[in-house]
PDB file of N, CA and C in Angstrom:
ATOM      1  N   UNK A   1    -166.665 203.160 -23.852  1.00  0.00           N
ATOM      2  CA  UNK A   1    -167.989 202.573 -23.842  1.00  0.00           C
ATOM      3  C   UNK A   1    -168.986 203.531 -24.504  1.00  0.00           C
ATOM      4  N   UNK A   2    -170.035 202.969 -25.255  1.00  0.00           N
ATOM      5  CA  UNK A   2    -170.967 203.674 -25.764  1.00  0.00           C
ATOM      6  C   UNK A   2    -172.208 203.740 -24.727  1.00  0.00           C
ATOM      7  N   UNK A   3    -172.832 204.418 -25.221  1.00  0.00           N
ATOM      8  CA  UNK A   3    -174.560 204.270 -24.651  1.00  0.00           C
ATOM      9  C   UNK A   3    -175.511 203.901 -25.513  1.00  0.00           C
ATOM     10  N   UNK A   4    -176.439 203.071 -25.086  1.00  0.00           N
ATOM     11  CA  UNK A   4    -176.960 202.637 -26.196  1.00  0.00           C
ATOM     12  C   UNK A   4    -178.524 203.816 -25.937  1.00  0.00           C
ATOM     13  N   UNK A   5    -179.005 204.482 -27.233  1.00  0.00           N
ATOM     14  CA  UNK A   5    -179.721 205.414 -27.079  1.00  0.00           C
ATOM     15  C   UNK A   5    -180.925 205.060 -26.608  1.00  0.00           C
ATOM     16  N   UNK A   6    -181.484 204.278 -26.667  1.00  0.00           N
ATOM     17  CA  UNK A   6    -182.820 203.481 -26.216  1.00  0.00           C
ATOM     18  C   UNK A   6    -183.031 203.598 -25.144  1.00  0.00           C
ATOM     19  N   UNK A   7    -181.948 202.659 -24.080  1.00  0.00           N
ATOM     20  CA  UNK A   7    -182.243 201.971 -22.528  1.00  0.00           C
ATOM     21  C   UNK A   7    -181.330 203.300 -21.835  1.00  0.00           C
ATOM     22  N   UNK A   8    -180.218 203.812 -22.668  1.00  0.00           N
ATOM     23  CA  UNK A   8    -178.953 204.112 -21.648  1.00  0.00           C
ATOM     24  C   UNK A   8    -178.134 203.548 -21.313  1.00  0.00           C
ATOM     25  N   UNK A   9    -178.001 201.688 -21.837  1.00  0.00           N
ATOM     26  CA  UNK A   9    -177.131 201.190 -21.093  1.00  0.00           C
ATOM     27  C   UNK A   9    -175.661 201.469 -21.603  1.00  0.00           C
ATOM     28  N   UNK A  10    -174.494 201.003 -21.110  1.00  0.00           N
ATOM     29  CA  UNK A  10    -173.271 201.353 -21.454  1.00  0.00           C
ATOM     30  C   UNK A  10    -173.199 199.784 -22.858  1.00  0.00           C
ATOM     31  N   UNK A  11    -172.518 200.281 -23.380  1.00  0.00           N
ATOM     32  CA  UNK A  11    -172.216 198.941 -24.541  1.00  0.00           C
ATOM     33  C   UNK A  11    -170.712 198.839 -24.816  1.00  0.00           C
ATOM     34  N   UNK A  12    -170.142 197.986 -24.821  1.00  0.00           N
ATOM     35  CA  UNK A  12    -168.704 197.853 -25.290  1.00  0.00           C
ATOM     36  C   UNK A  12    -168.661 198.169 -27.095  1.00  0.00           C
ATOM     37  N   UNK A  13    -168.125 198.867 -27.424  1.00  0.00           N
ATOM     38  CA  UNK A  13    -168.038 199.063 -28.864  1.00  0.00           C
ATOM     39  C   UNK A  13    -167.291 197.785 -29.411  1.00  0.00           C
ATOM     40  N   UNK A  14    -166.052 196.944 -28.940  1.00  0.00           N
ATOM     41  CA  UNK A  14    -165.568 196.280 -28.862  1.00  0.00           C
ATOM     42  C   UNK A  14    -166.492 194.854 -29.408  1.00  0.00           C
ATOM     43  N   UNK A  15    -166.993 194.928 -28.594  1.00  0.00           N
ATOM     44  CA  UNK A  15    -167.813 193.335 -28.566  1.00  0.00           C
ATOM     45  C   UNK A  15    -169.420 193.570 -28.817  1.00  0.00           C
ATOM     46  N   UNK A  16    -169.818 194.426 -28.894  1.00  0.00           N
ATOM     47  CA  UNK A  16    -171.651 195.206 -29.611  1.00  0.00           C
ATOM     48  C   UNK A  16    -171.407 194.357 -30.448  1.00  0.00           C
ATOM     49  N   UNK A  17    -172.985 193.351 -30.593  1.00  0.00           N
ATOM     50  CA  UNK A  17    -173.229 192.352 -31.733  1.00  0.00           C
ATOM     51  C   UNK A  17    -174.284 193.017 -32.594  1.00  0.00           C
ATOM     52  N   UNK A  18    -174.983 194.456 -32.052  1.00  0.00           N
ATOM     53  CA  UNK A  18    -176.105 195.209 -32.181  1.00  0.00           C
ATOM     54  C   UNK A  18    -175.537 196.502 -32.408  1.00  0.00           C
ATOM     55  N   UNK A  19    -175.851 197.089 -34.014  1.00  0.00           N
ATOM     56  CA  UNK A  19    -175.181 197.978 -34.391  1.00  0.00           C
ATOM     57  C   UNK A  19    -175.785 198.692 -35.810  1.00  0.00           C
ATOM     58  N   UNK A  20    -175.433 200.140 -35.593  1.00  0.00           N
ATOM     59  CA  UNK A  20    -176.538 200.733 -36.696  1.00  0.00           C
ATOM     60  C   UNK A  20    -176.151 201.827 -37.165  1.00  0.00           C
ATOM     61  N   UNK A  21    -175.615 202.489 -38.759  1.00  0.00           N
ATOM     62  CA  UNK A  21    -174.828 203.116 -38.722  1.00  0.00           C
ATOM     63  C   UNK A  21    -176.438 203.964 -39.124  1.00  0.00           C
ATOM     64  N   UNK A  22    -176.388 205.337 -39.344  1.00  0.00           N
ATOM     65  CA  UNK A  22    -177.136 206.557 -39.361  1.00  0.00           C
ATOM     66  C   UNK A  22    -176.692 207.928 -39.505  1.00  0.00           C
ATOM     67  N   UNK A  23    -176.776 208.321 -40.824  1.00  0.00           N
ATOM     68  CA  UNK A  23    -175.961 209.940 -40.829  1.00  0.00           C
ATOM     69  C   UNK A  23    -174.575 210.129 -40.410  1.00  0.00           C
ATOM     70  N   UNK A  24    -173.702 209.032 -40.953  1.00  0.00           N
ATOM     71  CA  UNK A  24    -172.113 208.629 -40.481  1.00  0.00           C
ATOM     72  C   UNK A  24    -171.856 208.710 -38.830  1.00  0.00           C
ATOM     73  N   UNK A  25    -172.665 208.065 -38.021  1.00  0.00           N
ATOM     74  CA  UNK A  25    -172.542 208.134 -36.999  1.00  0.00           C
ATOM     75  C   UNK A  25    -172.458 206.345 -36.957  1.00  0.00           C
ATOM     76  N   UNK A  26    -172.274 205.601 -36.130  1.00  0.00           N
ATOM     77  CA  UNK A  26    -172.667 204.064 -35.730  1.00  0.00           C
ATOM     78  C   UNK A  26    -172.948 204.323 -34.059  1.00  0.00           C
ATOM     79  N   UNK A  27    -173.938 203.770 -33.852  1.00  0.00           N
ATOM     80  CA  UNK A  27    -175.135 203.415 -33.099  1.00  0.00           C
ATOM     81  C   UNK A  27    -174.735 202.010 -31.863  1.00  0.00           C
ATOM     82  N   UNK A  28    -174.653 201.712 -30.954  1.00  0.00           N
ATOM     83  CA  UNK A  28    -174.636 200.694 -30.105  1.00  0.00           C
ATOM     84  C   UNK A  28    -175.818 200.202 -29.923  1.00  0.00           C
ATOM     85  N   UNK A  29    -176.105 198.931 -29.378  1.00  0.00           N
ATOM     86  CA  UNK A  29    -177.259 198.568 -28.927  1.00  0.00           C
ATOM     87  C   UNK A  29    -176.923 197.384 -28.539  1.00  0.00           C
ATOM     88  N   UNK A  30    -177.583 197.217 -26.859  1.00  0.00           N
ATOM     89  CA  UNK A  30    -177.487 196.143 -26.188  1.00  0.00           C
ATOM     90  C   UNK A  30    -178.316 195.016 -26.714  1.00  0.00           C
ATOM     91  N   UNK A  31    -179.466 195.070 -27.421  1.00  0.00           N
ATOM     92  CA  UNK A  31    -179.792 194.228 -27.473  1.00  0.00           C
ATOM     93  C   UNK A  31    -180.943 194.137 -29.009  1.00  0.00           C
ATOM     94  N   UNK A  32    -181.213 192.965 -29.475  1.00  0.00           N
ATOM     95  CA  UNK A  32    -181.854 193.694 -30.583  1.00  0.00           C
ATOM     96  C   UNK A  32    -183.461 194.453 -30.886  1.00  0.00           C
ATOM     97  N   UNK A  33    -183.867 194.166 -29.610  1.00  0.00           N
ATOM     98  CA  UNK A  33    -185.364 195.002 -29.452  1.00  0.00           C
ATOM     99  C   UNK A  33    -184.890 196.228 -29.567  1.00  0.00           C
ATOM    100  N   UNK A  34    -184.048 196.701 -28.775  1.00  0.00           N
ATOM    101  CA  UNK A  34    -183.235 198.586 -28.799  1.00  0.00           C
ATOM    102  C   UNK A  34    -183.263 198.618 -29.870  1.00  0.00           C
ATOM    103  N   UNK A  35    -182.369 198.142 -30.580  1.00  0.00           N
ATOM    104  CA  UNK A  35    -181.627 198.069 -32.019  1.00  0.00           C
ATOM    105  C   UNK A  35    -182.919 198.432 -32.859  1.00  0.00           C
ATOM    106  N   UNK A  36    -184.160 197.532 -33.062  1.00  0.00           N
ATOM    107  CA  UNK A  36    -185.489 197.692 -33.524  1.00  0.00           C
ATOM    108  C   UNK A  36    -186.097 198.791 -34.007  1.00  0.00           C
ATOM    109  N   UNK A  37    -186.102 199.056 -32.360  1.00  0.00           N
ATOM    110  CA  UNK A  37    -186.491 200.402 -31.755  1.00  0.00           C
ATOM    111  C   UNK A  37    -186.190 201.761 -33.062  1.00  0.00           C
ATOM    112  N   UNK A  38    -184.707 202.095 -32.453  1.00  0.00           N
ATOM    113  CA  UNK A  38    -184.173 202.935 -33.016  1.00  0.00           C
ATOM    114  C   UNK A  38    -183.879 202.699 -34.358  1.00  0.00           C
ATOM    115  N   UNK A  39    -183.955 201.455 -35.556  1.00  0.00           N
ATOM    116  CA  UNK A  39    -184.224 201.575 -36.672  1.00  0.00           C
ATOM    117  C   UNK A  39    -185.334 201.869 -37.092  1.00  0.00           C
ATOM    118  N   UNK A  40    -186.670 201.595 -36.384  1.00  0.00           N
ATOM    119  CA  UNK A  40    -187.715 202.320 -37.051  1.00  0.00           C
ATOM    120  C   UNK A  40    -188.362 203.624 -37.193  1.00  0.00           C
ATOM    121  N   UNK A  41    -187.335 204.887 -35.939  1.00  0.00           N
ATOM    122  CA  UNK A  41    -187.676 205.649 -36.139  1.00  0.00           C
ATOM    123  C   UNK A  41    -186.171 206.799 -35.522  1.00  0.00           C
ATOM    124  N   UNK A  42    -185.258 206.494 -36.300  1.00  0.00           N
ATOM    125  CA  UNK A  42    -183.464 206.925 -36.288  1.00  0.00           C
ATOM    126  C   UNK A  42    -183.757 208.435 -35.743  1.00  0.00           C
ATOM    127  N   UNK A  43    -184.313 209.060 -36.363  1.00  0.00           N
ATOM    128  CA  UNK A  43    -184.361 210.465 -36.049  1.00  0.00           C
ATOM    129  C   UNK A  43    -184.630 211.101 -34.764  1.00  0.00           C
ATOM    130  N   UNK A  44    -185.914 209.926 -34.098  1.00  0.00           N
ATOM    131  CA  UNK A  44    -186.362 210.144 -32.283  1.00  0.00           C
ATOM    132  C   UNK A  44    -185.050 210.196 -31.778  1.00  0.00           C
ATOM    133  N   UNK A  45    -184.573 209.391 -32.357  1.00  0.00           N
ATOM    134  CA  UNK A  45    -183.236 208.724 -30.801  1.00  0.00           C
ATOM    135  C   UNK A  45    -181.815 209.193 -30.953  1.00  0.00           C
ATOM    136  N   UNK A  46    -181.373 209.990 -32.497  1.00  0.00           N
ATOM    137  CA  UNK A  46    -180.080 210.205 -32.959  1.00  0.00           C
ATOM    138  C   UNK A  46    -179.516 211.337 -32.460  1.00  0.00           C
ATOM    139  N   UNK A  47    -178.540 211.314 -31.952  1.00  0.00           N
ATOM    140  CA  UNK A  47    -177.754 212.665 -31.617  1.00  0.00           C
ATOM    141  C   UNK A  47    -177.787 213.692 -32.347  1.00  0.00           C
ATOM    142  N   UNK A  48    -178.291 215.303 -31.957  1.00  0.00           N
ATOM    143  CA  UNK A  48    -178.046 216.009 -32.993  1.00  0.00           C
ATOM    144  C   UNK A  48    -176.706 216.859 -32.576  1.00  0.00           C
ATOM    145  N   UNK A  49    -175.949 217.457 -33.881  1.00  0.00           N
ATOM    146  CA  UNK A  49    -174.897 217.716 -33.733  1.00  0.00           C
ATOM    147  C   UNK A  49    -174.785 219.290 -33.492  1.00  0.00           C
TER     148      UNK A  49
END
């Protein structure tokens, strides 16, 4: 299961209809307001490595 960076929630990678790739990473998102979210500003919310 993923987390989706926004809410926290858990996301099935499996079945995520909400999805966002960023700096070769892909992104979960429960829903598409999250999804929104974190496309308009990738860098707030992206894992750093």
């Amino acid at each position: 299961m993923a987390i989706d960076p926004i809410c926290k929630m858990e996301v099935d990678e499996a079945t995520a209809r909400y999805t966002t790739e960023y700096e070769g990473k892909t992104y979960y998102f429960c829903a598409p307001g999250c999804k929104a979210t974190f496309d308009a500003n990738p860098e707030l919310y992206a894992e750093s490595e």
